[in-house]
PDB file of N, CA and C in Angstrom:
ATOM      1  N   UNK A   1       0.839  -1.178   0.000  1.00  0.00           N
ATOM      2  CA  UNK A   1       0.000   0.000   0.000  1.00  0.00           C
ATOM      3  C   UNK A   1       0.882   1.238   0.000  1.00  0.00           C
ATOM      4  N   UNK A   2       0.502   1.980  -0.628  1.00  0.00           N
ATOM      5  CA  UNK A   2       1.072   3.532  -0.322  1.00  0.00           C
ATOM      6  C   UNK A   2       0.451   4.169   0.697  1.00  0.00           C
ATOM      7  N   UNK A   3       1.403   5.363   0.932  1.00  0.00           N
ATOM      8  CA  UNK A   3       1.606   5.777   1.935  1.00  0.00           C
ATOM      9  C   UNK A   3       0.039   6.926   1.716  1.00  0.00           C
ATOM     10  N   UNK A   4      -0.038   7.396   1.213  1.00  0.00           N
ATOM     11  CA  UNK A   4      -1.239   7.705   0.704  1.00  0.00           C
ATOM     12  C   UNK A   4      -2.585   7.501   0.868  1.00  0.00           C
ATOM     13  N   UNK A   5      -2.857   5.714   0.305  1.00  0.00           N
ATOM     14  CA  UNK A   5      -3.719   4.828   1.018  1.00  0.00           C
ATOM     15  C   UNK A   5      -3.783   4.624   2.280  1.00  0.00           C
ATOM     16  N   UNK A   6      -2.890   4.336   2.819  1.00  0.00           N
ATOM     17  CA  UNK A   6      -2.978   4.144   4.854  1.00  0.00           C
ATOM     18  C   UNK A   6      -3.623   5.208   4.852  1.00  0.00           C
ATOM     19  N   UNK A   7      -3.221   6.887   4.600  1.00  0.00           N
ATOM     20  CA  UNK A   7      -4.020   7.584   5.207  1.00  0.00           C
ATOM     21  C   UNK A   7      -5.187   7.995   4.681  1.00  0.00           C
ATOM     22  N   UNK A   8      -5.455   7.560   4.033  1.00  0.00           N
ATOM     23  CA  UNK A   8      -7.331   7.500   3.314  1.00  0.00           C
ATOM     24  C   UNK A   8      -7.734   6.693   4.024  1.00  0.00           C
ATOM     25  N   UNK A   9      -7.338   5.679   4.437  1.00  0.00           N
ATOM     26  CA  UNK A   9      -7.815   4.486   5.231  1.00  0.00           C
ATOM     27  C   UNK A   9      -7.825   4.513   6.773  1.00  0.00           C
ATOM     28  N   UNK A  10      -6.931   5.142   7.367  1.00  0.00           N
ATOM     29  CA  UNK A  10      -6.785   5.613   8.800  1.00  0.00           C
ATOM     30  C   UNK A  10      -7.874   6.751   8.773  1.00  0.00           C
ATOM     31  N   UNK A  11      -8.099   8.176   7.290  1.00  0.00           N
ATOM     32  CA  UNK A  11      -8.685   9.182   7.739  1.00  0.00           C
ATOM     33  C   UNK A  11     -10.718   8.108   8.015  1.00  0.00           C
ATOM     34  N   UNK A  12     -10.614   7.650   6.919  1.00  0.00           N
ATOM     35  CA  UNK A  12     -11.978   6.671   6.975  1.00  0.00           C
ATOM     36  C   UNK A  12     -12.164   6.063   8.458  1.00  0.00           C
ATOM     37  N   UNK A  13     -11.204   5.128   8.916  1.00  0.00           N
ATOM     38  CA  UNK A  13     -11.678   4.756  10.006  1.00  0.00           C
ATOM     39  C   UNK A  13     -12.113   5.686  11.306  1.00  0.00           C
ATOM     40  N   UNK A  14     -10.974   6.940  11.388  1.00  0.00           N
ATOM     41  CA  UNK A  14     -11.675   7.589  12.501  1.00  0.00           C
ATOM     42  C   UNK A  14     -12.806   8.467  12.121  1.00  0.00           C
ATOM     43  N   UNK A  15     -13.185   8.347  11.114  1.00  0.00           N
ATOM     44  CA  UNK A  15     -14.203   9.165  10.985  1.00  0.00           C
ATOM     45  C   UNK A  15     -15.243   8.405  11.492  1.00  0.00           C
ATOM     46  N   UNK A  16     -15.390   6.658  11.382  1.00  0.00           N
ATOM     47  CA  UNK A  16     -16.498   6.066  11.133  1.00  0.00           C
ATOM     48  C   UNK A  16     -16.178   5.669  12.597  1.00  0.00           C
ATOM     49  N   UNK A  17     -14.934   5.962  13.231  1.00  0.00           N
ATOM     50  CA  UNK A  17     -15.428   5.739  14.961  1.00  0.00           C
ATOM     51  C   UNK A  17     -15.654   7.005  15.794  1.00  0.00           C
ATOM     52  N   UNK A  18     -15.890   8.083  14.678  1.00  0.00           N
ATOM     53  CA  UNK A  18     -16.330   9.104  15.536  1.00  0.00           C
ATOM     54  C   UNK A  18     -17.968   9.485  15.519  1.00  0.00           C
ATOM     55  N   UNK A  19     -18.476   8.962  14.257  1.00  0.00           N
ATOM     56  CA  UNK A  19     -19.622   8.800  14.063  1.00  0.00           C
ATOM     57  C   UNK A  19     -20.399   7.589  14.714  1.00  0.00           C
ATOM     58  N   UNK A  20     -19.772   6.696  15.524  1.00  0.00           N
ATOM     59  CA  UNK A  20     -20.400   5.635  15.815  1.00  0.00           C
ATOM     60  C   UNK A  20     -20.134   6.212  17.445  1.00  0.00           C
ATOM     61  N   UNK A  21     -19.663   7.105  17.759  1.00  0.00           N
ATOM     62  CA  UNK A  21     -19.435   7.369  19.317  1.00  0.00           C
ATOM     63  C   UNK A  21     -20.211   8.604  19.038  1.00  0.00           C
ATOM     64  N   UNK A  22     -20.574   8.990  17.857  1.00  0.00           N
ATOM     65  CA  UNK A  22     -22.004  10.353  18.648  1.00  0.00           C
ATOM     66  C   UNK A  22     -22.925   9.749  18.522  1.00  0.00           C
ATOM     67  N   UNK A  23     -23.204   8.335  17.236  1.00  0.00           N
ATOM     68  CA  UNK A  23     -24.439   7.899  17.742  1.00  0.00           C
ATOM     69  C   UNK A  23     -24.705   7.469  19.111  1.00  0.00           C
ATOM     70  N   UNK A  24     -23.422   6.845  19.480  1.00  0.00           N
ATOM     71  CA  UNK A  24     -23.771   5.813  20.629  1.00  0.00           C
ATOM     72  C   UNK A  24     -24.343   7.218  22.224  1.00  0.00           C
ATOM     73  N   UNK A  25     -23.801   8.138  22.003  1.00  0.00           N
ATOM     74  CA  UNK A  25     -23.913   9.179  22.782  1.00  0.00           C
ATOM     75  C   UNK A  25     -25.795  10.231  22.637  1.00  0.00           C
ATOM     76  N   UNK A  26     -25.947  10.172  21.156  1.00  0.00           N
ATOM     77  CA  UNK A  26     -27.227  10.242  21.148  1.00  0.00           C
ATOM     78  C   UNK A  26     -28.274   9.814  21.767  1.00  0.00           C
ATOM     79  N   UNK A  27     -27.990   8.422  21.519  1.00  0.00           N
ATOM     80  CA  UNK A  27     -28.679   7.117  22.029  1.00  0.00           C
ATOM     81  C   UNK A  27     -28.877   7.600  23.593  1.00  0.00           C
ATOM     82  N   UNK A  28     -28.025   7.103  24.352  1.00  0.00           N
ATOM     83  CA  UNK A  28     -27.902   7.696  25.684  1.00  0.00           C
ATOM     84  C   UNK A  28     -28.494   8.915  25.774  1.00  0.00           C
ATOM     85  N   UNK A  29     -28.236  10.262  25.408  1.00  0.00           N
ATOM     86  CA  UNK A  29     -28.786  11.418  25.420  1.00  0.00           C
ATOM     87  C   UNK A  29     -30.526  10.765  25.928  1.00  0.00           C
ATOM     88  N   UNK A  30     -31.263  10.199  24.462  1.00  0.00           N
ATOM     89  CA  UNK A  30     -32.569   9.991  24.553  1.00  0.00           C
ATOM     90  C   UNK A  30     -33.066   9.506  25.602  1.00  0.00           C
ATOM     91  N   UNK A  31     -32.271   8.550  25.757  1.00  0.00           N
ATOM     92  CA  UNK A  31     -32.474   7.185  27.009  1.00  0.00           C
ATOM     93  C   UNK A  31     -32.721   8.357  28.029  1.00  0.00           C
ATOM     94  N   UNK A  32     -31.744   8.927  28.408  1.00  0.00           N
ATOM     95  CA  UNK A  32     -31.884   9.664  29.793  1.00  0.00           C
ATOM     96  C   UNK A  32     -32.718  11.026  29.859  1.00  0.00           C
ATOM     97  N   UNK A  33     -33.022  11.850  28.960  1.00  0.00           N
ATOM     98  CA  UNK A  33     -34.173  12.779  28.508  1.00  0.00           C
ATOM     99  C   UNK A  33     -35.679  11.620  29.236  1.00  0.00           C
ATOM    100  N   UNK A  34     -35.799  10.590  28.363  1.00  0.00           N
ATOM    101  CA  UNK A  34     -36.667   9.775  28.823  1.00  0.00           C
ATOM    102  C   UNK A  34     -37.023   9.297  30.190  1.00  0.00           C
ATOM    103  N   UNK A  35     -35.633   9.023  31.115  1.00  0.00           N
ATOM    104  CA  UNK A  35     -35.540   8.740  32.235  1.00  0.00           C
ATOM    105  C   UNK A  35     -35.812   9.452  32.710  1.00  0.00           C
ATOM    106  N   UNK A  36     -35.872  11.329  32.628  1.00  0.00           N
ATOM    107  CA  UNK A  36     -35.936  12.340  33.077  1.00  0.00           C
ATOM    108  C   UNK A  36     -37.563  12.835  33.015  1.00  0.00           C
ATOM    109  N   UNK A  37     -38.245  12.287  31.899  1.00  0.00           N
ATOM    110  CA  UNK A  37     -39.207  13.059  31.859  1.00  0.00           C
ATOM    111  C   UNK A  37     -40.412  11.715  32.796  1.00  0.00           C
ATOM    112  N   UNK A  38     -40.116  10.858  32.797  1.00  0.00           N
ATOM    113  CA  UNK A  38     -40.844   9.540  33.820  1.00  0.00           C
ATOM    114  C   UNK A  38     -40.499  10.305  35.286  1.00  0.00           C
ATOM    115  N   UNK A  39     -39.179  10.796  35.422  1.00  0.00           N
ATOM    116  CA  UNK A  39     -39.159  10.853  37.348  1.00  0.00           C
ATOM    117  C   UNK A  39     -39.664  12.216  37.351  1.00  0.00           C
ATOM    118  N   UNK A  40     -40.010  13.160  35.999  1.00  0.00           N
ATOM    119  CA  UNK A  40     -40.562  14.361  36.979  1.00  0.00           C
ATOM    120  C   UNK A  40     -42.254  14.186  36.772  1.00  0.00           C
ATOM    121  N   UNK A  41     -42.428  13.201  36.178  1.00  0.00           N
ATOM    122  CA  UNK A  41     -44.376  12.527  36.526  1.00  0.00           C
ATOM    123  C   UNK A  41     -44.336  11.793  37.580  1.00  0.00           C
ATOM    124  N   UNK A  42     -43.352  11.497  37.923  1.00  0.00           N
ATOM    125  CA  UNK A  42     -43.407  10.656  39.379  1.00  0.00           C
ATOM    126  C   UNK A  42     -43.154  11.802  40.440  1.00  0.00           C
ATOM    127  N   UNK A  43     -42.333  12.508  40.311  1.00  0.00           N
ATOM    128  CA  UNK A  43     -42.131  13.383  41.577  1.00  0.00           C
ATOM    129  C   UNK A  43     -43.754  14.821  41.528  1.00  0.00           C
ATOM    130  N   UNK A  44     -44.464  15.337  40.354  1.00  0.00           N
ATOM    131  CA  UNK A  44     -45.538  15.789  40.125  1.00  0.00           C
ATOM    132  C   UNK A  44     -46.355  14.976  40.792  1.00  0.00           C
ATOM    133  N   UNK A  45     -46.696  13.657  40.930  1.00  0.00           N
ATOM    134  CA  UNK A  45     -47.471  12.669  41.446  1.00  0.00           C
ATOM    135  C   UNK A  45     -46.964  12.824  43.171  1.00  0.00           C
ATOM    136  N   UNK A  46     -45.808  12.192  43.482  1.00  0.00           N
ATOM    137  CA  UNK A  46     -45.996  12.169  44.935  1.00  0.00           C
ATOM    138  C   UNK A  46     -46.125  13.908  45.396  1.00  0.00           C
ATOM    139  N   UNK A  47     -45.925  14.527  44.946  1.00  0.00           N
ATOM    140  CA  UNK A  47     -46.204  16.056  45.310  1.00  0.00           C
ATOM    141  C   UNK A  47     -47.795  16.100  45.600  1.00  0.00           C
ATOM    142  N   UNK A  48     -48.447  15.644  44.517  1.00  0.00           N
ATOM    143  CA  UNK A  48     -49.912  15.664  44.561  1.00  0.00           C
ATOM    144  C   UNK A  48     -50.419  14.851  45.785  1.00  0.00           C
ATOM    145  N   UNK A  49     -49.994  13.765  45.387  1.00  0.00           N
ATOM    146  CA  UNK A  49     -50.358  12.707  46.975  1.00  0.00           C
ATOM    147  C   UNK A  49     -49.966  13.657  48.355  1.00  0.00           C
ATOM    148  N   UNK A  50     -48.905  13.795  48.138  1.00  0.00           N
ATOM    149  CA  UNK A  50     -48.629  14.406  49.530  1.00  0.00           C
ATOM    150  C   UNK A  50     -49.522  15.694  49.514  1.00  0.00           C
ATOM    151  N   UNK A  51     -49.763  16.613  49.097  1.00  0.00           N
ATOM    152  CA  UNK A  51     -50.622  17.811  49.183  1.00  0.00           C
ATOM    153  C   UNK A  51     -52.182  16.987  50.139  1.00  0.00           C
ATOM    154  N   UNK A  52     -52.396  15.867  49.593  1.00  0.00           N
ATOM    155  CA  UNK A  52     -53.645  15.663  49.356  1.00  0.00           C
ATOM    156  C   UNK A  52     -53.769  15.183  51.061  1.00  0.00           C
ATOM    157  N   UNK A  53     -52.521  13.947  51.237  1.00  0.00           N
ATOM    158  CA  UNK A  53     -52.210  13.214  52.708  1.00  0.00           C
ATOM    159  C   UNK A  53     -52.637  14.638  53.863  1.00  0.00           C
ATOM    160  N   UNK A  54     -51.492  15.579  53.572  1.00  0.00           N
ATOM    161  CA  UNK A  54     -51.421  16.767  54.264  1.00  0.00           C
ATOM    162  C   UNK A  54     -52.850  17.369  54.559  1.00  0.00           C
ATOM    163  N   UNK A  55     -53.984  17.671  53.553  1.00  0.00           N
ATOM    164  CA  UNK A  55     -54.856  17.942  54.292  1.00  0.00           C
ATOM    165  C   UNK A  55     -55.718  17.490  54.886  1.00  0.00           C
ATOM    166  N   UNK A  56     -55.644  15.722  54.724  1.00  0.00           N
ATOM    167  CA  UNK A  56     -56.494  14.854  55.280  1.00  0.00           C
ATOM    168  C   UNK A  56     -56.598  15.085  56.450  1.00  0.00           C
ATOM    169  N   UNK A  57     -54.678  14.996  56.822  1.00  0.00           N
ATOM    170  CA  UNK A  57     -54.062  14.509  58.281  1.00  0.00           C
ATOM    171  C   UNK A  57     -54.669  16.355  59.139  1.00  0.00           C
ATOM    172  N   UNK A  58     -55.023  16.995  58.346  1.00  0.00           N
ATOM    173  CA  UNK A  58     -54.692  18.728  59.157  1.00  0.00           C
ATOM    174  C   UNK A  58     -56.259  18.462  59.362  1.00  0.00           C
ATOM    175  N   UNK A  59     -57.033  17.894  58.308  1.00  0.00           N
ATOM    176  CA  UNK A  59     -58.665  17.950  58.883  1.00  0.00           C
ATOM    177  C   UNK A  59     -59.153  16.856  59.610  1.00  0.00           C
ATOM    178  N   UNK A  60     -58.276  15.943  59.900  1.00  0.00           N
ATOM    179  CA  UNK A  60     -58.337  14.910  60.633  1.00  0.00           C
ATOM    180  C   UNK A  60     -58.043  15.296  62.550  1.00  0.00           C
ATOM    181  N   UNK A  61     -56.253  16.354  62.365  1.00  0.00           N
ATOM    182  CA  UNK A  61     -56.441  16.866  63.330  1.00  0.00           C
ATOM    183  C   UNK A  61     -57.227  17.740  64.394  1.00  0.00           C
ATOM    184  N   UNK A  62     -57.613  18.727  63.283  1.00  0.00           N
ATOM    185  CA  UNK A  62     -58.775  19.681  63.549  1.00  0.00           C
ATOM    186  C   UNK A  62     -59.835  19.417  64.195  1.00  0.00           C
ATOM    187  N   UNK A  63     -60.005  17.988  63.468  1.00  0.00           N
ATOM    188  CA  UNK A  63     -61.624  17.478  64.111  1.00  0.00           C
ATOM    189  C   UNK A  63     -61.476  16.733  65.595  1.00  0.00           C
ATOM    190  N   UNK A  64     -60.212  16.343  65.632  1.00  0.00           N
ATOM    191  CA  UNK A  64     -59.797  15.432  67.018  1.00  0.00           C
ATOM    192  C   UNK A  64     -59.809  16.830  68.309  1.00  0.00           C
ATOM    193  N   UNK A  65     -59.367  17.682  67.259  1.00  0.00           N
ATOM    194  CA  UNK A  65     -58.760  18.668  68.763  1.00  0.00           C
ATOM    195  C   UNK A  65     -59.983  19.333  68.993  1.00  0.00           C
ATOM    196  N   UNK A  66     -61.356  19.864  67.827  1.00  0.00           N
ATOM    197  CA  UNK A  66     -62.218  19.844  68.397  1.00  0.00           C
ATOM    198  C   UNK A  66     -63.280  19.224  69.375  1.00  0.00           C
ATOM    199  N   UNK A  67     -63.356  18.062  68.660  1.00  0.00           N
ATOM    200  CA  UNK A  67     -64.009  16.672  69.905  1.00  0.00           C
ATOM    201  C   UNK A  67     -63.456  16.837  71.135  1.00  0.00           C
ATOM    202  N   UNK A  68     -62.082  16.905  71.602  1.00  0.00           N
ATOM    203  CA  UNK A  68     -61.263  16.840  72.523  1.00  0.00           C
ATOM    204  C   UNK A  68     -62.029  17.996  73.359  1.00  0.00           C
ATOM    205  N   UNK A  69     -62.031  19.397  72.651  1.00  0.00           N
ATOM    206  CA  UNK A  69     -62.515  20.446  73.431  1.00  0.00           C
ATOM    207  C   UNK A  69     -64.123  20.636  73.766  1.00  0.00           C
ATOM    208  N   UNK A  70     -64.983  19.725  72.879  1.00  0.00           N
ATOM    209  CA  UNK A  70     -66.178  19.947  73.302  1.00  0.00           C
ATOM    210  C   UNK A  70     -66.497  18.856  74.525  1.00  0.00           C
ATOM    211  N   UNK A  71     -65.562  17.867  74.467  1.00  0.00           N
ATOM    212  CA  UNK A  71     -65.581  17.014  75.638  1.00  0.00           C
ATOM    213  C   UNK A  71     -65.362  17.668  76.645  1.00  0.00           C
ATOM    214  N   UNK A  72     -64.105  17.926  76.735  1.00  0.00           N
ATOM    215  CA  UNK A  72     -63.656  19.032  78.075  1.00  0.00           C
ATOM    216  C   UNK A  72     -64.555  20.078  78.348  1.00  0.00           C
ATOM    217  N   UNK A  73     -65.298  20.748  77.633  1.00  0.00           N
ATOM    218  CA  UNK A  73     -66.465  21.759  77.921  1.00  0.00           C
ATOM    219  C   UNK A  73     -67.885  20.805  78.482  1.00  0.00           C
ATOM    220  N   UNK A  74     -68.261  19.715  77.797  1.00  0.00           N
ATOM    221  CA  UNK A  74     -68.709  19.146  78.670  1.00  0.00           C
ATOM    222  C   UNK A  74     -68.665  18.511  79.681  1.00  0.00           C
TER     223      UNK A  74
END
């Protein structure tokens, strides 16, 4: 081979392993965009739950500490 050829052939190969390391990096990119957009419907969700727990437990208290006081008044 000439010297020539090697480097047509060396410039070819890193090209085609630089293109196969942004796909492979794309790939990933998506994957984790994806991973990202699942945990912020999960963290929107327990936010909601918890809002919801929170006022159960506050009208749950409310009503205990009232009972409590109409007892004591009676």
């Amino acid at each position: 081979m000439t010297m020539a050829r090697m480097k047509l052939v060396l410039g070819v190969v890193v090209i085609a392993a630089a293109a196969a390391l942004i796909f492979v990096q794309y790939q990933t990119q998506q994957k984790l965009r994806t991973e990202n957009d699942s945990l912020r419907q999960q963290i929107a969700a327990l936010k909601s739950d918890n809002q919801d727990t929170s006022a159960t437990n506050s009208t749950a208290d409310s009503s205990a500490d009232f009972n409590e006081l109409l007892r004591h008044r009676g």
